[in-house]
C-alpha atoms as a PDB file:
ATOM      1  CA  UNK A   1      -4.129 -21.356   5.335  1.00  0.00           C
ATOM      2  CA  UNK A   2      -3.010 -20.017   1.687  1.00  0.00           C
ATOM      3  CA  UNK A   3      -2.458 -22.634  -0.537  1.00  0.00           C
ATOM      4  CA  UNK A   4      -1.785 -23.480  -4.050  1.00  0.00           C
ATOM      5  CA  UNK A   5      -5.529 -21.317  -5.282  1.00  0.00           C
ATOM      6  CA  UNK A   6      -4.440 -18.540  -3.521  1.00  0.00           C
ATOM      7  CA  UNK A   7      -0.969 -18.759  -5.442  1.00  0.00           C
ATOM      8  CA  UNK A   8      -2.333 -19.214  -8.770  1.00  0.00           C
ATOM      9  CA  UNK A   9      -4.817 -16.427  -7.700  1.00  0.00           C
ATOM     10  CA  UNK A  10      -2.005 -13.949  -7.113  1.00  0.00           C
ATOM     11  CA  UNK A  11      -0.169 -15.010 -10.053  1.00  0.00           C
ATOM     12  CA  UNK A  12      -3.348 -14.169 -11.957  1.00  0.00           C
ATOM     13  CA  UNK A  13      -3.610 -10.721  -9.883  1.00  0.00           C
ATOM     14  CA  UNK A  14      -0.077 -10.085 -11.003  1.00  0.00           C
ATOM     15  CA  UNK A  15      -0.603 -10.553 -14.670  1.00  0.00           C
ATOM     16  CA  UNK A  16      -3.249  -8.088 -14.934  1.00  0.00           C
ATOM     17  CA  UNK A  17      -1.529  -5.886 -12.766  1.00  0.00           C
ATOM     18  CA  UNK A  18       1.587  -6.066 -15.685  1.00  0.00           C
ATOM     19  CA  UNK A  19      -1.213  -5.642 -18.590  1.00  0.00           C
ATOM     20  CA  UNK A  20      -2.417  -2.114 -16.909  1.00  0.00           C
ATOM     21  CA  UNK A  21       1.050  -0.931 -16.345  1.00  0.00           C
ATOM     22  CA  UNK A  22       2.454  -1.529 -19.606  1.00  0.00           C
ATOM     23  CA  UNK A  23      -0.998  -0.563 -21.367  1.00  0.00           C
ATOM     24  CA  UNK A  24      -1.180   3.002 -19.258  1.00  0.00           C
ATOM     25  CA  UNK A  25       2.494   3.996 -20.388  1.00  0.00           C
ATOM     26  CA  UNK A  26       1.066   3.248 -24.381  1.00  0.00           C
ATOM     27  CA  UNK A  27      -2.385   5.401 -23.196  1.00  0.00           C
ATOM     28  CA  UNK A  28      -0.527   8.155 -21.873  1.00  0.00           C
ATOM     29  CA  UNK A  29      -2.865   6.949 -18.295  1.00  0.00           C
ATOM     30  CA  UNK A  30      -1.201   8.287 -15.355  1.00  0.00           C
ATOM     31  CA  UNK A  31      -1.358   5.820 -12.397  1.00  0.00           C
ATOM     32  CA  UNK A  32       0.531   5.088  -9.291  1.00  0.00           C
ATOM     33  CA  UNK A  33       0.224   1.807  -6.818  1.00  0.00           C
ATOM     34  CA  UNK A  34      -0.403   2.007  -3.410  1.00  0.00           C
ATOM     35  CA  UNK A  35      -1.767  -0.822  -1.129  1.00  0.00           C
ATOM     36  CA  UNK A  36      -0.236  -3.702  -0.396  1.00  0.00           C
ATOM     37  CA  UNK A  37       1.408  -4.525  -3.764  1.00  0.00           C
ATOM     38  CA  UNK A  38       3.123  -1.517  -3.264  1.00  0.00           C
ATOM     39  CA  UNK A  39       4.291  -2.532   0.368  1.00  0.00           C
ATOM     40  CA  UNK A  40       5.936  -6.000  -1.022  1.00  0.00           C
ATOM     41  CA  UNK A  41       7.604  -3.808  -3.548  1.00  0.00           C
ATOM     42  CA  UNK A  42       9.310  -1.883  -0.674  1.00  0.00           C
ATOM     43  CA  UNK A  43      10.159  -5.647   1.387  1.00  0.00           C
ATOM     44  CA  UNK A  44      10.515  -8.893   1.619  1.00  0.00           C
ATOM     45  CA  UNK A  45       6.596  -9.505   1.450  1.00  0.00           C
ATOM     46  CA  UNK A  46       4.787 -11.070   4.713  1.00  0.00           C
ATOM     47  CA  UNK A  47       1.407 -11.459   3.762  1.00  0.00           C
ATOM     48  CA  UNK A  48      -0.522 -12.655   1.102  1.00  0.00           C
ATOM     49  CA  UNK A  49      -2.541 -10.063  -1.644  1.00  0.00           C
ATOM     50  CA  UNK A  50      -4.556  -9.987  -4.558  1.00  0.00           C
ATOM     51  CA  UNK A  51      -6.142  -7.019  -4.854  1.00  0.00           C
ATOM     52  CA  UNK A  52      -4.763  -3.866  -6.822  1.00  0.00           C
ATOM     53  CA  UNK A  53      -4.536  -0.834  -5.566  1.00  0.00           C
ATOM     54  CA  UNK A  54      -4.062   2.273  -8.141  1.00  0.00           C
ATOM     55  CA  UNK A  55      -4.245   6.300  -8.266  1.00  0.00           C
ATOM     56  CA  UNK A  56      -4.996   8.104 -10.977  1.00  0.00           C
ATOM     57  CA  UNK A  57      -6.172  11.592 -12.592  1.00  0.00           C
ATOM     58  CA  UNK A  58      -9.479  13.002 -13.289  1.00  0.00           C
ATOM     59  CA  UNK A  59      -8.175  13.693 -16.686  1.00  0.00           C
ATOM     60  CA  UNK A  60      -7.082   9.849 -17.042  1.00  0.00           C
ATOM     61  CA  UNK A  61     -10.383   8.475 -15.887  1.00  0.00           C
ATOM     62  CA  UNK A  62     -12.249   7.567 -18.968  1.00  0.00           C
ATOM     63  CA  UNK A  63      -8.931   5.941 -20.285  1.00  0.00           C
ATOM     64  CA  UNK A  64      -8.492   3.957 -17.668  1.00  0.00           C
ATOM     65  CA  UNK A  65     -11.988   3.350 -17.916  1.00  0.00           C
ATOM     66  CA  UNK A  66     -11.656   1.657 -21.285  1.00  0.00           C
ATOM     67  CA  UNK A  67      -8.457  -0.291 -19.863  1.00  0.00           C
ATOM     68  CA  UNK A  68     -10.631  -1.866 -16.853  1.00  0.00           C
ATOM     69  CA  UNK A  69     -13.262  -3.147 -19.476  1.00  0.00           C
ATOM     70  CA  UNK A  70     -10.634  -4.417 -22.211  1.00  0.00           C
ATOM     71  CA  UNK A  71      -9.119  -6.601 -19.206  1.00  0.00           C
ATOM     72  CA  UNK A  72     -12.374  -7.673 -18.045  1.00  0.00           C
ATOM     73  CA  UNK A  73     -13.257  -5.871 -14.691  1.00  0.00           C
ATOM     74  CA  UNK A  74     -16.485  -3.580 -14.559  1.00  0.00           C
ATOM     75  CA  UNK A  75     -15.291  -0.233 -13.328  1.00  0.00           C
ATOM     76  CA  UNK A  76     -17.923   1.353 -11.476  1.00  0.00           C
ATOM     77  CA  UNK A  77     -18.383   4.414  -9.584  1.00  0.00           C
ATOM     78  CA  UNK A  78     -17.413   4.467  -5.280  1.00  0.00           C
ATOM     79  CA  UNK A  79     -16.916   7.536  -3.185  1.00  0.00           C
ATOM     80  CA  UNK A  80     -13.357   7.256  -3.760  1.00  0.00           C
ATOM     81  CA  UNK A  81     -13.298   6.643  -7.203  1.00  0.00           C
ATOM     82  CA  UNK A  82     -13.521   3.211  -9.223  1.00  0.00           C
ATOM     83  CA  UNK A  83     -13.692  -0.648  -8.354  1.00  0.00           C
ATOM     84  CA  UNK A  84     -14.058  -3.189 -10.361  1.00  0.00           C
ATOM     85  CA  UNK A  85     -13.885  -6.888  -9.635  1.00  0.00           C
ATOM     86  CA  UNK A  86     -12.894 -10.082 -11.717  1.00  0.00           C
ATOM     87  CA  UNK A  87     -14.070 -13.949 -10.711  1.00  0.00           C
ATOM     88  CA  UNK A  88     -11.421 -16.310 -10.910  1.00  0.00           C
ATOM     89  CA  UNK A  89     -11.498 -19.933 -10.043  1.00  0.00           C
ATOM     90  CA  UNK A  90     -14.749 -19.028  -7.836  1.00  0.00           C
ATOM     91  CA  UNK A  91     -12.822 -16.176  -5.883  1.00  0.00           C
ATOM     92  CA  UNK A  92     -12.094 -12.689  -7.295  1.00  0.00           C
ATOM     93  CA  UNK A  93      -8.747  -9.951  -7.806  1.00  0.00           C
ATOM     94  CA  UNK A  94     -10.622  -6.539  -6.909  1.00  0.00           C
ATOM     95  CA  UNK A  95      -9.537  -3.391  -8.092  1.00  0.00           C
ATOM     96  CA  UNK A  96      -9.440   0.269  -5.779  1.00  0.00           C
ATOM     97  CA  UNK A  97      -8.399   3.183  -7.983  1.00  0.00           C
ATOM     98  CA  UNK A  98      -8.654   6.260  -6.205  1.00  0.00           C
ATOM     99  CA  UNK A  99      -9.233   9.409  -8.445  1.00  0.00           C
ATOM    100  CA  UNK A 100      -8.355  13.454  -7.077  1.00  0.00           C
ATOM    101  CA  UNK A 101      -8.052  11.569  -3.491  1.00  0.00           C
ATOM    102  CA  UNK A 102      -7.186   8.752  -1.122  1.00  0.00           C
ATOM    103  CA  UNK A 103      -9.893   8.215   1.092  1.00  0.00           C
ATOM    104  CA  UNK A 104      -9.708   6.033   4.709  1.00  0.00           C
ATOM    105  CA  UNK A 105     -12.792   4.797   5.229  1.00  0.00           C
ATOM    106  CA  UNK A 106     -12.318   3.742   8.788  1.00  0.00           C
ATOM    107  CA  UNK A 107     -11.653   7.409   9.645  1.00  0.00           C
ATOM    108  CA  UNK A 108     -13.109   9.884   6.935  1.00  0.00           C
ATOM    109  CA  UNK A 109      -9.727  10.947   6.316  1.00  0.00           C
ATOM    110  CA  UNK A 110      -8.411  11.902   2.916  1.00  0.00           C
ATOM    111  CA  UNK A 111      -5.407  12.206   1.237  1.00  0.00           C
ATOM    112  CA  UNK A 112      -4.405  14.191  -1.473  1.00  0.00           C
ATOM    113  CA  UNK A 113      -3.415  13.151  -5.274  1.00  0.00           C
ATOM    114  CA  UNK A 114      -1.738  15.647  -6.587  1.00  0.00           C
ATOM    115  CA  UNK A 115       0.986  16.250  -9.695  1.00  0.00           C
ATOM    116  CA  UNK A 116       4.168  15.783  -6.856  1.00  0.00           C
ATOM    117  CA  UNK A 117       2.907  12.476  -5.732  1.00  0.00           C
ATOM    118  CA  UNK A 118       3.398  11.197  -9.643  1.00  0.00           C
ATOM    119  CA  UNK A 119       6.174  12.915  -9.949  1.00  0.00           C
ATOM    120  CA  UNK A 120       7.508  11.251  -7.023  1.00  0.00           C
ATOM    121  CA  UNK A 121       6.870   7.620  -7.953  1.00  0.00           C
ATOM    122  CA  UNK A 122       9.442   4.646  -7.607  1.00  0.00           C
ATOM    123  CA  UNK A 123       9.246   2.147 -10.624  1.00  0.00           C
ATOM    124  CA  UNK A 124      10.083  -0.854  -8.274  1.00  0.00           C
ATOM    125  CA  UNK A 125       9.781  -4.435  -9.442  1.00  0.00           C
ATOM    126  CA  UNK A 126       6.321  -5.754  -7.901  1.00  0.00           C
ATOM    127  CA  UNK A 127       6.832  -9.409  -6.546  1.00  0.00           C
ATOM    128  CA  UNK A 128       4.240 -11.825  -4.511  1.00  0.00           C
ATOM    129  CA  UNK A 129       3.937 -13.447  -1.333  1.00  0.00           C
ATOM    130  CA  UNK A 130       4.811 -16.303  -3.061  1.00  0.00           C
ATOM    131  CA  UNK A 131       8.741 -16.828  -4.028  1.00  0.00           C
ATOM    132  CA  UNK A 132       8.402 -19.700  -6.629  1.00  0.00           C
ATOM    133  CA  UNK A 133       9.937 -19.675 -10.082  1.00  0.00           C
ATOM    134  CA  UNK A 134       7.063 -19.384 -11.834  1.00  0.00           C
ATOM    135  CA  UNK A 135       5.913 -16.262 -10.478  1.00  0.00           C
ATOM    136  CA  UNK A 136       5.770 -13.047 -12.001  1.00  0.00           C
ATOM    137  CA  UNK A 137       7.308 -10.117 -11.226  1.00  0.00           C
ATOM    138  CA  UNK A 138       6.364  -6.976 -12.652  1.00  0.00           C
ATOM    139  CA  UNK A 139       8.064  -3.546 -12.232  1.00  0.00           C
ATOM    140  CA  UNK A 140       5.370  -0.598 -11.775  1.00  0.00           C
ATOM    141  CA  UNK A 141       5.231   3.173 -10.392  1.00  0.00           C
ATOM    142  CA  UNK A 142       4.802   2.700  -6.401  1.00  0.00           C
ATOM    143  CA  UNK A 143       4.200   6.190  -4.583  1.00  0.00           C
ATOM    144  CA  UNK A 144       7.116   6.913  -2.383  1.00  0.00           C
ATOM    145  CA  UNK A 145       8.309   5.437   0.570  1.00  0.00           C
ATOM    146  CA  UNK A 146       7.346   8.023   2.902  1.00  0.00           C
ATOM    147  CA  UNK A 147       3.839   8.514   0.937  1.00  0.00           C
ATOM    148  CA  UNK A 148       3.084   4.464   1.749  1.00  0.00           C
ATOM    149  CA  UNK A 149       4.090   5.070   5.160  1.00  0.00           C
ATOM    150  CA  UNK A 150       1.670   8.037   5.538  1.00  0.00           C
ATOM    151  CA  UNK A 151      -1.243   5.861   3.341  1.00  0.00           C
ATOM    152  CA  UNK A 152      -0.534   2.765   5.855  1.00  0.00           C
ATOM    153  CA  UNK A 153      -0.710   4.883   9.291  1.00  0.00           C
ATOM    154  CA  UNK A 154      -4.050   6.436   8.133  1.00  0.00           C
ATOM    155  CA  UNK A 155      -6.458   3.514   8.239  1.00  0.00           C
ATOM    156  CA  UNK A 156      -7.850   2.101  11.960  1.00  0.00           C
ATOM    157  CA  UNK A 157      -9.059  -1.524  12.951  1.00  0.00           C
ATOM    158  CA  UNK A 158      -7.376  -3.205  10.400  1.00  0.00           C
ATOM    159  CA  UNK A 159      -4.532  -6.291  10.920  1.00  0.00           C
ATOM    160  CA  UNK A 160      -3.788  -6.163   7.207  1.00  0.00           C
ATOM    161  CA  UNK A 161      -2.040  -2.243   7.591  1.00  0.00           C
ATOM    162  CA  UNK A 162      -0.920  -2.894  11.020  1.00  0.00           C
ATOM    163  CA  UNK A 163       1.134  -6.196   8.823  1.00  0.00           C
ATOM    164  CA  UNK A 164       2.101  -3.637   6.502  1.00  0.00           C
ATOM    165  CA  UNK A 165       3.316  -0.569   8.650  1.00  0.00           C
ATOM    166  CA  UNK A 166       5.273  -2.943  10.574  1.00  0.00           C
ATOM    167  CA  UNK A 167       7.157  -4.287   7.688  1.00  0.00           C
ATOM    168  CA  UNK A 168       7.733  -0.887   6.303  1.00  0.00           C
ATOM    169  CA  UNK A 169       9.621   0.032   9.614  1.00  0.00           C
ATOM    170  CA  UNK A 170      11.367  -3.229   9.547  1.00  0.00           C
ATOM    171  CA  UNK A 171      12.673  -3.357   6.109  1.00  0.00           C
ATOM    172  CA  UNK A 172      12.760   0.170   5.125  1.00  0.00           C
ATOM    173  CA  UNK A 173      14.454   1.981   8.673  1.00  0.00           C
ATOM    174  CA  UNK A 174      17.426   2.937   6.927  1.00  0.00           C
ATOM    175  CA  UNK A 175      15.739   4.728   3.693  1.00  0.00           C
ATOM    176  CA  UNK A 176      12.734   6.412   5.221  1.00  0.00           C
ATOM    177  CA  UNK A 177      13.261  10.266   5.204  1.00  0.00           C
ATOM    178  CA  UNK A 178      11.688  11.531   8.601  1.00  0.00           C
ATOM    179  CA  UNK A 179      11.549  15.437   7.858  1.00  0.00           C
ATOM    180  CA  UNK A 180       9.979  14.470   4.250  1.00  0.00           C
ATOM    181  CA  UNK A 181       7.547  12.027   5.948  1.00  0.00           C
ATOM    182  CA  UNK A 182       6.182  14.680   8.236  1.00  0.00           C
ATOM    183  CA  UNK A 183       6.176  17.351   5.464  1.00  0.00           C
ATOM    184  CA  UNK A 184       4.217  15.286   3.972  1.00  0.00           C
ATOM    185  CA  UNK A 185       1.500  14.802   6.995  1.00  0.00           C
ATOM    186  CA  UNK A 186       1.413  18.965   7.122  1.00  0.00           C
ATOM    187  CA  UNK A 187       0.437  19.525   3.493  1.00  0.00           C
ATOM    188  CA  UNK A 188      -2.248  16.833   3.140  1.00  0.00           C
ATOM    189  CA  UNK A 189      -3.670  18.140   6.691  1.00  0.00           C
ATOM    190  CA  UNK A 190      -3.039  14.472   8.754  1.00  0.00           C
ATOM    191  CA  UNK A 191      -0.618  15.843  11.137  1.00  0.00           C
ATOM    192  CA  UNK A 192      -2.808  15.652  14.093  1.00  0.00           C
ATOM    193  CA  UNK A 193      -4.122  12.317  12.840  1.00  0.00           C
ATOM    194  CA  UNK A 194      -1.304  10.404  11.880  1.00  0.00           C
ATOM    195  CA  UNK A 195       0.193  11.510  15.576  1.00  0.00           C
ATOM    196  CA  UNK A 196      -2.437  10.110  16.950  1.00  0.00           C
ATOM    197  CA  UNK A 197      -1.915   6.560  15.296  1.00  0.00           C
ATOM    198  CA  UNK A 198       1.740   6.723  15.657  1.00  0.00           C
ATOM    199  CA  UNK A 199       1.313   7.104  19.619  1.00  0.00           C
ATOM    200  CA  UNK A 200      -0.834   4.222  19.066  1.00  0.00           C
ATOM    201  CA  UNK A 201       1.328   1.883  17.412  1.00  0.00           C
ATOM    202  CA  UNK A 202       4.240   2.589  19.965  1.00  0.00           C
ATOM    203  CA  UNK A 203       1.673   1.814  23.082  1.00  0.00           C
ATOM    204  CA  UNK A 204       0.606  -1.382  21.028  1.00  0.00           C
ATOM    205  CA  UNK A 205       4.657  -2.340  20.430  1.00  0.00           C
ATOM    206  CA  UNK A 206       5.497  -1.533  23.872  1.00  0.00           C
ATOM    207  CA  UNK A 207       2.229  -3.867  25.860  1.00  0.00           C
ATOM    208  CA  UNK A 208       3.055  -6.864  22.832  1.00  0.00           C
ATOM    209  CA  UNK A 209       0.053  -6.405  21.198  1.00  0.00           C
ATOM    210  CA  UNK A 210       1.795  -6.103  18.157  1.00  0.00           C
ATOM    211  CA  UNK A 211       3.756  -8.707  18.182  1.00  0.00           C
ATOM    212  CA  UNK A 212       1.201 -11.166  18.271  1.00  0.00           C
ATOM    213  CA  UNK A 213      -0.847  -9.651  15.046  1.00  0.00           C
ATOM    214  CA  UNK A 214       2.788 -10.012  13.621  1.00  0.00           C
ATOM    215  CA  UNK A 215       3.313 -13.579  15.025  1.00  0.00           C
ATOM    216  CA  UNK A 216      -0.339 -14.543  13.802  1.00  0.00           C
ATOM    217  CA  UNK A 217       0.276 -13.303  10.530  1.00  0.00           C
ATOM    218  CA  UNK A 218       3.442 -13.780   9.422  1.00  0.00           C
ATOM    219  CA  UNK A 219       5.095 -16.290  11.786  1.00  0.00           C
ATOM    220  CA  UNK A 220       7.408 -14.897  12.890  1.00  0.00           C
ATOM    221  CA  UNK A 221       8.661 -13.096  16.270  1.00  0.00           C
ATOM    222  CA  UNK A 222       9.860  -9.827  16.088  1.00  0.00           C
ATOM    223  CA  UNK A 223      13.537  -9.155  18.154  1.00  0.00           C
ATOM    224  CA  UNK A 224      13.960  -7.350  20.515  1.00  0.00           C
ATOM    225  CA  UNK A 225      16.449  -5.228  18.695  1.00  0.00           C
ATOM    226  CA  UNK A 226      14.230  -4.739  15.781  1.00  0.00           C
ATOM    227  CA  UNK A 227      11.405  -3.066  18.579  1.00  0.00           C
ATOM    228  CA  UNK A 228      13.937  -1.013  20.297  1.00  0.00           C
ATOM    229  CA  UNK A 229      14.819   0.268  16.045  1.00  0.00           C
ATOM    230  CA  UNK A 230      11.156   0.680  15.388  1.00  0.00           C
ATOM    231  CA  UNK A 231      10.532   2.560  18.590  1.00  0.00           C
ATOM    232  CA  UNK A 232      13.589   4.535  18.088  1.00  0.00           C
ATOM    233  CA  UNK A 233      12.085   5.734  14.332  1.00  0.00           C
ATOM    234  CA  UNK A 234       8.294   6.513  15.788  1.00  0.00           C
ATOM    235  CA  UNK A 235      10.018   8.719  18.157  1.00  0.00           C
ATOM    236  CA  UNK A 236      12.148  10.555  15.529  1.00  0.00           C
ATOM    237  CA  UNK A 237       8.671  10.651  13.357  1.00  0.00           C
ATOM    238  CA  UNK A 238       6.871  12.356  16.574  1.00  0.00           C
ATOM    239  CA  UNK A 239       9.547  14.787  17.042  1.00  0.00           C
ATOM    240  CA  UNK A 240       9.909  15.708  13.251  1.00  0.00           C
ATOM    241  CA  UNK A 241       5.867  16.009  13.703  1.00  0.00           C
ATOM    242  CA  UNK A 242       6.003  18.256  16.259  1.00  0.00           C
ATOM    243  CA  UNK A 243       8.114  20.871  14.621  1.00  0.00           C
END
């Protein structure tokens, strides 16, 4: 169960995630946030996060470098770029910066940061899981809609982007740009792959296995109405990918 740690935790998470946005814009850093942050900037927020997602640029590397340390994370090197981890209250906020690409892990697949996806970036106001007054909320560059979407379908085994992806289709139905979405898919070469998971996510929404990682998660039980929407959208997205 979350509870008043993880609260303060976030709150914590949320304050350093403030201190790198504001301190990139005076450093001329270029970043972007993707992960789950950037998912509860884009709805109402189901589940609970404290880790920080980021892109960046091989040219703002070393900057952002310096940043890391000033806030007291040790950026070090992974195969997709940096990490860097900070204990708090005997837990810890990690850090994922991805540098020249996005890569999935579960799959091998990569995505591509490029100039467009910068250029392309919402500043949204950043809130928590929590909804008290005293959290923070903190406005910050989130990668497109249709980018998250792409980032979220990618990744395989895990509840945590199955949480997210569904909450993108439930809040975001109305905004989500099919033909851009799929454009998207052909020029960083997941086409193929991010077919694959949509047809995957429709059999999982159609036999209920969906709904209960929703329900277990978050709660709450998804309408009927809202799975008929959903289904309607993965349809339009398989067409669009088709084309």
């Amino acid at each position: 169960m979350i509870g008043l740690k993880d609260g303060a935790l976030e709150h914590r998470s949320l304050r350093d995630l403030r201190r790198i946005v504001e301190e990139a814009e005076r450093w001329d850093i270029k970043i972007a946030l993707i992960g789950g942050y950037a998912v509860q900037a884009y709805t109402r927020g189901y589940r609970f996060t404290k880790d920080i997602d980021l892109v960046t640029t091989r040219e703002s590397e070393g900057r952002l470098r310096a940043l890391l340390r000033s806030l007291n994370y040790k950026p070090r090197e992974t195969e997709f770029g940096l990490a860097g981890s900070k204990h708090v209250n005997g837990d810890e906020i990690d850090l994922h910066i991805s540098i020249g690409r996005i890569l999935d892990i579960s799959t091998g697949h990569s995505f591509p940061v490029t100039d467009e996806l910068f250029k392309e970036t919402n500043n949204l106001p950043v809130h928590g899981y929590y909804k008290d007054p005293s959290q923070l909320e903190v406005e910050a560059p989130i990668v497109s809609l249709e980018t998250l979407l792409t980032l979220k379908l990618m990744p395989v085994g895990r509840d945590k982007d199955a949480i997210d992806v569904m909450a993108l289709l439930t809040d975001t139905s109305e905004k989500i740009e099919i033909e851009k979405f799929a454009n998207i898919c052909k020029t960083s070469n997941l086409t193929e792959h991010i077919t694959t998971r949509i047809r995957k996510y429709a059999e999982k929404i159609r036999t209920g296995q969906m709904e209960k990682i929703w329900l277990n998660t978050t709660g709450l039980r998804l309408p009927y109405a809202m799975k008929r929407k959903i289904m309607q959208l993965l349809r339009k997205a398989l067409t669009s990918l088709r084309k």
